[in-house]
C-alpha atoms as a PDB file:
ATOM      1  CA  UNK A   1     -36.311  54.672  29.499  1.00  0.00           C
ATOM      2  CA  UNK A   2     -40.216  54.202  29.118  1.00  0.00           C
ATOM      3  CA  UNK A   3     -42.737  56.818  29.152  1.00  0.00           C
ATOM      4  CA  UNK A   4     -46.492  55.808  29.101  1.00  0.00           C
ATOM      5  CA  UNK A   5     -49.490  57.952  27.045  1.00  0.00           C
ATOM      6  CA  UNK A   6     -46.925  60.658  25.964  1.00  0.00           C
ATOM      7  CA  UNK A   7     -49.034  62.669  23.840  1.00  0.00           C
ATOM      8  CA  UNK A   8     -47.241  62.944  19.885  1.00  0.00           C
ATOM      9  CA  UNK A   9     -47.901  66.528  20.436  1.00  0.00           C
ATOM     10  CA  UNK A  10     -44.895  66.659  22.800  1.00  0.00           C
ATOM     11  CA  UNK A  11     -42.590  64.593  21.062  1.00  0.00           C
ATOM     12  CA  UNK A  12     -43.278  65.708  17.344  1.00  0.00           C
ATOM     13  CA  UNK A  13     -43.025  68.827  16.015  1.00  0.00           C
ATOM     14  CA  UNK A  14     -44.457  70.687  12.331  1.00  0.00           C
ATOM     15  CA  UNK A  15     -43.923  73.750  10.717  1.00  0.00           C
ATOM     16  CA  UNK A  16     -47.530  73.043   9.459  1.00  0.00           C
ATOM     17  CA  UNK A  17     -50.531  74.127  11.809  1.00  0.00           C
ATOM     18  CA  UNK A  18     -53.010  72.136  10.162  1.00  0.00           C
ATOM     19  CA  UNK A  19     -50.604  69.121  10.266  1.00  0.00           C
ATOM     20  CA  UNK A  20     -49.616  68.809  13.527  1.00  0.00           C
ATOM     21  CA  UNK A  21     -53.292  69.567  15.191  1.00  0.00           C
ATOM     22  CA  UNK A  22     -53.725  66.265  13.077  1.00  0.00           C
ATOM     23  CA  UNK A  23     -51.539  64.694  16.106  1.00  0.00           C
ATOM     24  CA  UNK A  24     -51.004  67.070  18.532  1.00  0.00           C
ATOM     25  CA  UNK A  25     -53.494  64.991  21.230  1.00  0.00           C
ATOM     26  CA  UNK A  26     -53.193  61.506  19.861  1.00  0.00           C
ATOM     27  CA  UNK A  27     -51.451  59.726  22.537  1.00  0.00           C
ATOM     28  CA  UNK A  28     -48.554  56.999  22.180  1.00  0.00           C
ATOM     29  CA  UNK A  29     -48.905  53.986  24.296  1.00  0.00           C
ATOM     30  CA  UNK A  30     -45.388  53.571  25.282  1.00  0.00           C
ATOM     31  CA  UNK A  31     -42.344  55.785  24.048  1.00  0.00           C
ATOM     32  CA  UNK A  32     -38.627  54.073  24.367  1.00  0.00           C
ATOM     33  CA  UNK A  33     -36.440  56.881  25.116  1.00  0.00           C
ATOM     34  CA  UNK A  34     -32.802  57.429  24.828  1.00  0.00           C
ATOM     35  CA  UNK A  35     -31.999  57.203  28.510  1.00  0.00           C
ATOM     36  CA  UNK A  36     -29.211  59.734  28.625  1.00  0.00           C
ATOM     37  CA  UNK A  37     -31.060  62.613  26.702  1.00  0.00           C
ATOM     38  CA  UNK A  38     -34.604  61.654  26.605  1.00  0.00           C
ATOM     39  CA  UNK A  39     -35.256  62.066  23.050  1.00  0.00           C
ATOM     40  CA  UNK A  40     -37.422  59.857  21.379  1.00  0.00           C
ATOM     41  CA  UNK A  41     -36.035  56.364  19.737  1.00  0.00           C
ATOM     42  CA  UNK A  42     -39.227  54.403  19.076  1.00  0.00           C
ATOM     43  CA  UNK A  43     -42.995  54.112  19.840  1.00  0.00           C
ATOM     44  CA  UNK A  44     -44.762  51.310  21.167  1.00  0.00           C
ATOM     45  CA  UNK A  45     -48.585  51.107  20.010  1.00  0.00           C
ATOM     46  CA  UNK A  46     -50.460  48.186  21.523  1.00  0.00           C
ATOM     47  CA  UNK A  47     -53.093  47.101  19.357  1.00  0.00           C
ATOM     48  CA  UNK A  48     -55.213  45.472  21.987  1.00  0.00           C
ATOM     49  CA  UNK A  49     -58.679  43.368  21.426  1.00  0.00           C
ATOM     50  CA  UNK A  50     -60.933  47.104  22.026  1.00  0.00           C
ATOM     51  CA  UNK A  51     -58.888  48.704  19.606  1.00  0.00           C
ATOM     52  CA  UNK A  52     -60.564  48.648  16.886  1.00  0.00           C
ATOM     53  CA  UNK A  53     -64.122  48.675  18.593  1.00  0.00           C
ATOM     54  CA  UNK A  54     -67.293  46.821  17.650  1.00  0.00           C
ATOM     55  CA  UNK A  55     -68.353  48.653  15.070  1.00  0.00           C
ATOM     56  CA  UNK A  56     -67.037  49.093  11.017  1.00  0.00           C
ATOM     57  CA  UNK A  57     -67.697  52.701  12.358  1.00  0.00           C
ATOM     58  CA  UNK A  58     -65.341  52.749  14.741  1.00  0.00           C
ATOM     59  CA  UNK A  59     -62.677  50.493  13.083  1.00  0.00           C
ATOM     60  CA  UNK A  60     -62.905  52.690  10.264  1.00  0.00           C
ATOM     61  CA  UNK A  61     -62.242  55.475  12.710  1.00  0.00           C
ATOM     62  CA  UNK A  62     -59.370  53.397  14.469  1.00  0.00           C
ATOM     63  CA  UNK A  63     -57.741  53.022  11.236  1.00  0.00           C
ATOM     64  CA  UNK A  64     -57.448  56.272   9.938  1.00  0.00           C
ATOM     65  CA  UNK A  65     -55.921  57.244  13.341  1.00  0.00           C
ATOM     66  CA  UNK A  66     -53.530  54.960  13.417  1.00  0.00           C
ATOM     67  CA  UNK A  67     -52.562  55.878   9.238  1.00  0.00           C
ATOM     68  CA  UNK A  68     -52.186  59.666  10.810  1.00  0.00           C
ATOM     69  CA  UNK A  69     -49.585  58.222  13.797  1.00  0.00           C
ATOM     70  CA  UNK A  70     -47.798  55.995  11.385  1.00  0.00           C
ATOM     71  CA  UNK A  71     -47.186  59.025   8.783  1.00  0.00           C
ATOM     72  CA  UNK A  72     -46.170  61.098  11.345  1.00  0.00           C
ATOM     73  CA  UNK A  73     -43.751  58.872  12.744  1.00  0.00           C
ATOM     74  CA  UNK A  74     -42.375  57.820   9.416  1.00  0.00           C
ATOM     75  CA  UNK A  75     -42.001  61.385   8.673  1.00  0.00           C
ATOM     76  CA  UNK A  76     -39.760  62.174  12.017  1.00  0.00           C
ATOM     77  CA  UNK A  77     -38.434  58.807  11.464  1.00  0.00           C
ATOM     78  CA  UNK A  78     -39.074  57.204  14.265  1.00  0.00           C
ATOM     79  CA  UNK A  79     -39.732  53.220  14.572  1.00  0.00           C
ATOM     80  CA  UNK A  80     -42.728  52.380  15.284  1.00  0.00           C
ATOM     81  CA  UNK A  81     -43.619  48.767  16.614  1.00  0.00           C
ATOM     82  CA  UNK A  82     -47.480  48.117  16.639  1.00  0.00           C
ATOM     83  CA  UNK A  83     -48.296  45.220  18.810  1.00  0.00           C
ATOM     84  CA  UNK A  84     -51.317  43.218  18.779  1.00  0.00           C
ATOM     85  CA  UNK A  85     -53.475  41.330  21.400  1.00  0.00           C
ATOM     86  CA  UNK A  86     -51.350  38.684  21.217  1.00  0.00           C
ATOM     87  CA  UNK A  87     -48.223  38.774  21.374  1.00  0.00           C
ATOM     88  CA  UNK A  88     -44.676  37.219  22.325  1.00  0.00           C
ATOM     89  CA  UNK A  89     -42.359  39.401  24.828  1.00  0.00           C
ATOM     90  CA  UNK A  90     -39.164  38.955  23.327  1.00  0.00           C
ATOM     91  CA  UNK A  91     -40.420  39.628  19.578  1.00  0.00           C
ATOM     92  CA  UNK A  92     -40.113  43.277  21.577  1.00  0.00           C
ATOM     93  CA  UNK A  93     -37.091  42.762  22.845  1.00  0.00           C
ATOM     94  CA  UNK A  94     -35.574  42.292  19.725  1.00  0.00           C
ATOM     95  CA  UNK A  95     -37.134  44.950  18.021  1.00  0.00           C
ATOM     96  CA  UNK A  96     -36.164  47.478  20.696  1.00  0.00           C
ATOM     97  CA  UNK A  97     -32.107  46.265  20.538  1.00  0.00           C
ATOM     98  CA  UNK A  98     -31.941  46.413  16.784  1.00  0.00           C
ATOM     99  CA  UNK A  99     -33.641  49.648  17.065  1.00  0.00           C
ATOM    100  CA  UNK A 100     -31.419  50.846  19.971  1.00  0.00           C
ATOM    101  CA  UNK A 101     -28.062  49.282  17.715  1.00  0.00           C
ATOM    102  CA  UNK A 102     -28.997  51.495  15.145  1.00  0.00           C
ATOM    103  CA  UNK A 103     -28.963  54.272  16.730  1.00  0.00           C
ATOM    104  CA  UNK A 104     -26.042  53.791  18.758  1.00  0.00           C
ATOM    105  CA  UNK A 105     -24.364  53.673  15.157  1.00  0.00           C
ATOM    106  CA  UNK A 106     -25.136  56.595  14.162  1.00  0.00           C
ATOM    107  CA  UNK A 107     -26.640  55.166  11.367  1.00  0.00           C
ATOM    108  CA  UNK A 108     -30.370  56.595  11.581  1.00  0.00           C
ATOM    109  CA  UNK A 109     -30.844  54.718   7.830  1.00  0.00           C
ATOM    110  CA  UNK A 110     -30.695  51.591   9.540  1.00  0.00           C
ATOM    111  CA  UNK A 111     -33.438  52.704  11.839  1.00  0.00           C
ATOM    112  CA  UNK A 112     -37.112  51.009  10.518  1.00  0.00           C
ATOM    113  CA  UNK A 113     -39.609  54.058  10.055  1.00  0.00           C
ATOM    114  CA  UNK A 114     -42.043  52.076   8.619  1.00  0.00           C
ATOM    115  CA  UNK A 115     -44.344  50.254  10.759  1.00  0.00           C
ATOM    116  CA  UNK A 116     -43.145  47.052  12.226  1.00  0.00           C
ATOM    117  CA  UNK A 117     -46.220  45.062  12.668  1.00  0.00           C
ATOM    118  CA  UNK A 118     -45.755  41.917  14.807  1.00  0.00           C
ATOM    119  CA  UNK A 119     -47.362  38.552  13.325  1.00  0.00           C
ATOM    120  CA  UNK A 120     -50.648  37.453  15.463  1.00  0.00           C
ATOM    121  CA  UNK A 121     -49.361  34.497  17.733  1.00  0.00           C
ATOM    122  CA  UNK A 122     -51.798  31.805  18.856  1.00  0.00           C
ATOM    123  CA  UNK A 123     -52.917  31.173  22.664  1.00  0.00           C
ATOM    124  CA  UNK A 124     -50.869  28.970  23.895  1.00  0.00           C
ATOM    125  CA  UNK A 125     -47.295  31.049  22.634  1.00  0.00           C
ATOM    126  CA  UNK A 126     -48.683  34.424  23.922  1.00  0.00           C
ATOM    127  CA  UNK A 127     -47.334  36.481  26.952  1.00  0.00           C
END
């Protein structure tokens, strides 16, 4: 299952105030869910050509928002796959069934909690 602009706030939890109002209304672009129970299994973060804005303001602002979803994810370990402008469909594909292997397993140290960061493709390989 896919949820869209699920806010981390409802998927994460902290036993530190401070902490989670550091993610509480940061949104996730996409959220693969376990479709039986509906508990988390990875986020999707699309990394799109506005992302990072057109400033060294706001990319400097981008980036430290995206450092505060990444630790937070690590931290509930949770996969993360952060995928650029360009990209190639099935590089997802794959991530999401070795993610969804793993967990089926039972193995959750063979789930990736560290950022997965797809490479840049060029134009004419992009979907």
């Amino acid at each position: 299952m896919l949820t869209i602009q699920t806010s981390y706030g409802s998927m994460l939890g902290c036993a530190s105030r401070k902490r989670y109002m550091t993610i509480n209304a940061k949104r996730a672009d996409f959220v693969f869910c376990d479709k039986t129970t509906f508990e988390p299994i990875a986020v999707i973060e699309y990394q799109g050509s506005g992302h990072y804005g057109s400033s060294s303001q706001s990319r400097r602002d981008a980036e430290r928002r995206d450092a505060q979803k990444r630790t937070a994810l690590a931290e509930a370990r949770l996969a993360l796959i952060e995928v650029p402008a360009k990209y190639e469909r099935q590089w997802i594909r794959d991530r999401l069934a070795e993610i969804t292997a793993a967990q089926r397993s039972g193995s959750t140290d063979d789930i990736p909690c560290s950022p997965t960061r797809m490479r840049e493709v060029d134009q004419t390989s992009a979907s």
